[in-house]
N, C-alpha and C. Protein backbone atom coordinates (compact mmCIF):
# COMPACT_ATOMS: atom_id res chain seq x y z
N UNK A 1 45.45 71.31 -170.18
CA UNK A 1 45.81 70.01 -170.70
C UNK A 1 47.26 70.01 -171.22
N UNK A 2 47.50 70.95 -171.54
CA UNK A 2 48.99 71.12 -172.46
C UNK A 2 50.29 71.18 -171.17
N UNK A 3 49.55 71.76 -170.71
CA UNK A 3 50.78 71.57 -168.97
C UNK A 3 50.90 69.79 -168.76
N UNK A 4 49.17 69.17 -168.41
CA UNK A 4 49.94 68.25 -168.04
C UNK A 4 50.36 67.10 -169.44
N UNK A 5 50.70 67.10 -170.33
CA UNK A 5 51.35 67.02 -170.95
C UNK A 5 52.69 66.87 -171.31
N UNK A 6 52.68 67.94 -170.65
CA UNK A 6 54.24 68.51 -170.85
C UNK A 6 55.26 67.91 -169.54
N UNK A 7 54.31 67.78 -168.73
CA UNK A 7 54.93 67.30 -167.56
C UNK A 7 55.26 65.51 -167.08
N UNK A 8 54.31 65.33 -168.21
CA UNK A 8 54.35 63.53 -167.95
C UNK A 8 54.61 62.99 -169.25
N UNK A 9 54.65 63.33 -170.25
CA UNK A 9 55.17 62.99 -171.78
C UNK A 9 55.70 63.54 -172.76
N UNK A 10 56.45 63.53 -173.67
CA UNK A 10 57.41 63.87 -174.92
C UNK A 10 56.35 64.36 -175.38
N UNK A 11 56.35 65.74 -176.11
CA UNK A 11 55.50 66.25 -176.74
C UNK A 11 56.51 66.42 -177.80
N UNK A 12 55.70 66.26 -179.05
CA UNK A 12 56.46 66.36 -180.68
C UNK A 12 57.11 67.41 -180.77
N UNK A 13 55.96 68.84 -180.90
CA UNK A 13 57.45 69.82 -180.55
C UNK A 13 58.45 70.03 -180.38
N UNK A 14 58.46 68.97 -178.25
CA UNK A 14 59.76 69.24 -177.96
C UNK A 14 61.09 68.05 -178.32
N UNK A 15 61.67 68.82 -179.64
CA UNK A 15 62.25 68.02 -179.94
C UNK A 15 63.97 67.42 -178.98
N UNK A 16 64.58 68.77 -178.42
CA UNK A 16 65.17 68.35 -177.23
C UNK A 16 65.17 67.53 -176.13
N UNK A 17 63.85 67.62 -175.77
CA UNK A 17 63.39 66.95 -174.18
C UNK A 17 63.36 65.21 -175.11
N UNK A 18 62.58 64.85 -176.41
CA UNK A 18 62.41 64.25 -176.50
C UNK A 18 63.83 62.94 -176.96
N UNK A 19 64.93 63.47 -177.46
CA UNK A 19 66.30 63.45 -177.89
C UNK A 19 66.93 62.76 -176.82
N UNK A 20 66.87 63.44 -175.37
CA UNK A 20 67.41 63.02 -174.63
C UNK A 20 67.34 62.22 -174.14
N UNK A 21 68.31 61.39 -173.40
CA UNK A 21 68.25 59.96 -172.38
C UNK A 21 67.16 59.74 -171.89
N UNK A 22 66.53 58.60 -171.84
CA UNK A 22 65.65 58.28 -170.21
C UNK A 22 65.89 58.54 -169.03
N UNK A 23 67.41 58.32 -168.56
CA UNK A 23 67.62 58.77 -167.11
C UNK A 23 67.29 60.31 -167.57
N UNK A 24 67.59 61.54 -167.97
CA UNK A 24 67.54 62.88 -167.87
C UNK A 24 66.42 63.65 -168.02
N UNK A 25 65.03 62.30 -168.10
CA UNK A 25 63.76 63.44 -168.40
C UNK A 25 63.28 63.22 -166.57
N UNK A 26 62.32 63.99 -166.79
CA UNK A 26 62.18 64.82 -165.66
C UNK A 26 60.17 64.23 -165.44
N UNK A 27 59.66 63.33 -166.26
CA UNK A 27 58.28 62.74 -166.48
C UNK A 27 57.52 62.72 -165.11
N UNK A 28 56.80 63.19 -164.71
CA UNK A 28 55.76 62.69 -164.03
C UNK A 28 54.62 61.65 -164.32
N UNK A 29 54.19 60.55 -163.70
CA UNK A 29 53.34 59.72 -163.85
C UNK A 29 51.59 61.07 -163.79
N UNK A 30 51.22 60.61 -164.95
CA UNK A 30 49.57 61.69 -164.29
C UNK A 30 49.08 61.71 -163.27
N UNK A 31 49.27 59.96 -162.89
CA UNK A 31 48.27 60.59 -161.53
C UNK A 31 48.56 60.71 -160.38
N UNK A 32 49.83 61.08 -160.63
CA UNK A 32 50.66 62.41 -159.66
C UNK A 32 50.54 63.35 -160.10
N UNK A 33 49.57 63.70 -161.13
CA UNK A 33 49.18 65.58 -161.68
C UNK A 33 47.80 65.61 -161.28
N UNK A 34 47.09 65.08 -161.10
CA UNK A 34 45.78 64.91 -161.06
C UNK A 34 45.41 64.54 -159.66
N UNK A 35 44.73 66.30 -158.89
CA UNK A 35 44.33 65.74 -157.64
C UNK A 35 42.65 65.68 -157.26
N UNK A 36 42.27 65.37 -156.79
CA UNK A 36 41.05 65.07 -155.97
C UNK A 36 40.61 65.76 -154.46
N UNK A 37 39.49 66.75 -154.36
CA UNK A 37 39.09 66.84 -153.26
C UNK A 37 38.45 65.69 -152.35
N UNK A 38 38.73 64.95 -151.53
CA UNK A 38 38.67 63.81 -150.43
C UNK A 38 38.04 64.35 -149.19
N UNK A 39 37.35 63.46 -148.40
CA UNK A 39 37.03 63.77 -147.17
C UNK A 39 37.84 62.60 -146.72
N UNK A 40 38.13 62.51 -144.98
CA UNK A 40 38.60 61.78 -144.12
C UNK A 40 37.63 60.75 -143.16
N UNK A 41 37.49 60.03 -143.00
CA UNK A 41 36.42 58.90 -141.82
C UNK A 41 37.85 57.93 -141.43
N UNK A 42 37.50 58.55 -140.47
CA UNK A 42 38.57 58.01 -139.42
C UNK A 42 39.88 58.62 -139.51
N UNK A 43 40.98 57.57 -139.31
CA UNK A 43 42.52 58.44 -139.45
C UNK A 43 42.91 58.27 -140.60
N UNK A 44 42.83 57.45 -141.45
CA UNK A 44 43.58 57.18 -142.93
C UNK A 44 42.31 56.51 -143.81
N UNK A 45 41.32 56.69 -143.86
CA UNK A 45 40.27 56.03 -144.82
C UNK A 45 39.78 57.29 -145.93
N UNK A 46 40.06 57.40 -146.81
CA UNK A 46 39.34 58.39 -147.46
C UNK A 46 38.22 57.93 -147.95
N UNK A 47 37.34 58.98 -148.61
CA UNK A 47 35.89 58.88 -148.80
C UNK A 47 35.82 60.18 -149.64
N UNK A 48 34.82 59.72 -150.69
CA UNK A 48 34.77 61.27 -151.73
C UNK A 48 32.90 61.64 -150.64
N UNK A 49 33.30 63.38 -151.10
CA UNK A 49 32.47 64.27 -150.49
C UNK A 49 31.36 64.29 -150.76
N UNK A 50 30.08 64.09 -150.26
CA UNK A 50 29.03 64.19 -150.62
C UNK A 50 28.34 63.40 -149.75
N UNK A 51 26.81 62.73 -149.54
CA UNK A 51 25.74 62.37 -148.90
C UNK A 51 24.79 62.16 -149.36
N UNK A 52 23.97 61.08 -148.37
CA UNK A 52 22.43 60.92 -148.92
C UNK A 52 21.31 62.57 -149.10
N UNK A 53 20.75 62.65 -149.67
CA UNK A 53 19.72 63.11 -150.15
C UNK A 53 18.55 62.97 -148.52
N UNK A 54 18.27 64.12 -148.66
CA UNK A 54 17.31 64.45 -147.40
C UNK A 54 15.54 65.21 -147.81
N UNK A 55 14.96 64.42 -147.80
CA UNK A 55 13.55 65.21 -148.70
C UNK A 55 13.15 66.31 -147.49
N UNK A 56 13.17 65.80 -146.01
CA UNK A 56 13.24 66.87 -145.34
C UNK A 56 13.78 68.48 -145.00
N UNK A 57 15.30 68.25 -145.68
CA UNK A 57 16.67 69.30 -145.84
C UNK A 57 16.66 70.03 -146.97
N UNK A 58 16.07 68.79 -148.13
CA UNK A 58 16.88 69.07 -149.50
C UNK A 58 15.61 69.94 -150.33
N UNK A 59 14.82 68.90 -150.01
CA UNK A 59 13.04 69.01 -151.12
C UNK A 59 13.04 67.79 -151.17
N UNK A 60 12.23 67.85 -152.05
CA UNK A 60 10.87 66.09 -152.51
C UNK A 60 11.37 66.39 -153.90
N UNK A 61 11.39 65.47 -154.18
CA UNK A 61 11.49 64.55 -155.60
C UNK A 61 12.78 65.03 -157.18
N UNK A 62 13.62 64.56 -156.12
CA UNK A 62 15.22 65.25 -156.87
C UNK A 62 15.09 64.84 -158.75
N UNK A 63 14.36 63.55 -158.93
CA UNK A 63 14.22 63.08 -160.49
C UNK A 63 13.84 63.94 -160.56
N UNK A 64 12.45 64.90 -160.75
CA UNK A 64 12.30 66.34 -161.19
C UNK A 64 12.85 67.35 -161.58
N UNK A 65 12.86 67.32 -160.30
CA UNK A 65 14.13 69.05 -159.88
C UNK A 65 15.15 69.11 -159.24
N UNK A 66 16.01 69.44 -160.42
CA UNK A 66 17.65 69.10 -160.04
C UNK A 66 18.08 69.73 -159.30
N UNK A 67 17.55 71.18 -158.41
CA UNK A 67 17.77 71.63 -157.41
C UNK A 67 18.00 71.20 -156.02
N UNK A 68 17.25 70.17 -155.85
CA UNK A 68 17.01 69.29 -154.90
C UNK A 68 17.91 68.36 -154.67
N UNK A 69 19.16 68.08 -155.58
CA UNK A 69 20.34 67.54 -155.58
C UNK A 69 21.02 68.84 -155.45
N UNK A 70 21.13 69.52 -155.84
CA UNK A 70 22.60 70.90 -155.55
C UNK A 70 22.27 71.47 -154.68
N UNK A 71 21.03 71.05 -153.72
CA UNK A 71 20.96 71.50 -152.46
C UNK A 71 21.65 70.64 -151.42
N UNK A 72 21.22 69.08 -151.70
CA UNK A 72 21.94 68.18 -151.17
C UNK A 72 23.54 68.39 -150.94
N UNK A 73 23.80 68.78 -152.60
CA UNK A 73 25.47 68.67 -152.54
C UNK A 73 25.94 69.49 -151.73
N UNK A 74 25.32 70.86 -151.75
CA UNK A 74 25.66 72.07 -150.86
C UNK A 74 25.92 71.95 -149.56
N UNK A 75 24.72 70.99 -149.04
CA UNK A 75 24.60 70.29 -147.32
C UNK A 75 25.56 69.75 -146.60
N UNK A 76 25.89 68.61 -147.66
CA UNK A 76 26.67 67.84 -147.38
C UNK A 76 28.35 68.13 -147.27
N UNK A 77 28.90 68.76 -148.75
CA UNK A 77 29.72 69.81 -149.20
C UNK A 77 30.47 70.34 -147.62
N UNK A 78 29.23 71.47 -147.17
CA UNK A 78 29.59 72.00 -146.04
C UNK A 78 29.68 71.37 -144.65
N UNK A 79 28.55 70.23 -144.70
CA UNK A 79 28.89 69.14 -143.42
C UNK A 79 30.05 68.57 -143.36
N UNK A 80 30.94 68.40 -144.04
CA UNK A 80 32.19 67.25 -144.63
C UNK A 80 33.36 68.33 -144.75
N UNK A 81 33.42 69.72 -144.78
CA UNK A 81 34.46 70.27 -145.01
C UNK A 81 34.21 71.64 -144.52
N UNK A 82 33.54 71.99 -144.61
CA UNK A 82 33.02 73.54 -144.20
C UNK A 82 32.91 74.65 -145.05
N UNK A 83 33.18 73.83 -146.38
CA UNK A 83 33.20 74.43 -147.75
C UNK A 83 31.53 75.00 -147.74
N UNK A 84 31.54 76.36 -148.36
CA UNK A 84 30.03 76.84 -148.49
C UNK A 84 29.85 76.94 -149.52
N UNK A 85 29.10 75.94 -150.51
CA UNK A 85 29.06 76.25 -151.67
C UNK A 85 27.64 76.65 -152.21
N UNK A 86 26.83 77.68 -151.44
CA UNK A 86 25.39 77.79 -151.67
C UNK A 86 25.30 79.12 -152.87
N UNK A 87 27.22 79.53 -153.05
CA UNK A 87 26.68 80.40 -154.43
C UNK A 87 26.80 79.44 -155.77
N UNK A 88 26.34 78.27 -155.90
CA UNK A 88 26.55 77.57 -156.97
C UNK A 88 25.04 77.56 -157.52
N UNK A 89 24.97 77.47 -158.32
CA UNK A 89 23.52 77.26 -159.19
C UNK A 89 23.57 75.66 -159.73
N UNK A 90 24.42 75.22 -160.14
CA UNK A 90 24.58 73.88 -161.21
C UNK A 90 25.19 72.28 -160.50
């Protein structure tokens, strides 16, 4: 947190950075610090990663057992990117 901080606003501390002109700081907007894993559908449409729920794939009755969703995520995860994320527990 203190990085991005430092990178997009005057922190009290810095009493130099903060002294100086507007043209001479160097600020990043956050959410140009802050990235996101995305999937692609089509040529330029993004879409966040993930999928329906499969009782066939996943299990039966995900309200229960939350496994049955981090199996999903795992499925999908790897259908959408090729990411293997089956050492996750959570």
């Amino acid at each position: 947190m203190e990085e991005l901080y430092q990178k997009c606003c005057a922190m009290a501390e810095d009493k130099d950075r903060r002294d100086r002109d507007s043209e001479d700081r160097d600020f990043v907007h956050p959410t140009r610090l802050i990235n996101f894993l995305v999937g692609l559908r089509g040529k330029n449409e993004t879409m966040a990663i993930g999928g329906p729920w499969s009782a066939s794939l996943d299990g039966e009755n995900p309200n229960k057992d939350p496994s049955v969703l981090i199996k999903t995520a795992i499925r999908t995860c790897k259908a959408l990117t090729g990411i293997d994320l089956s050492n996750c527990t959570q």
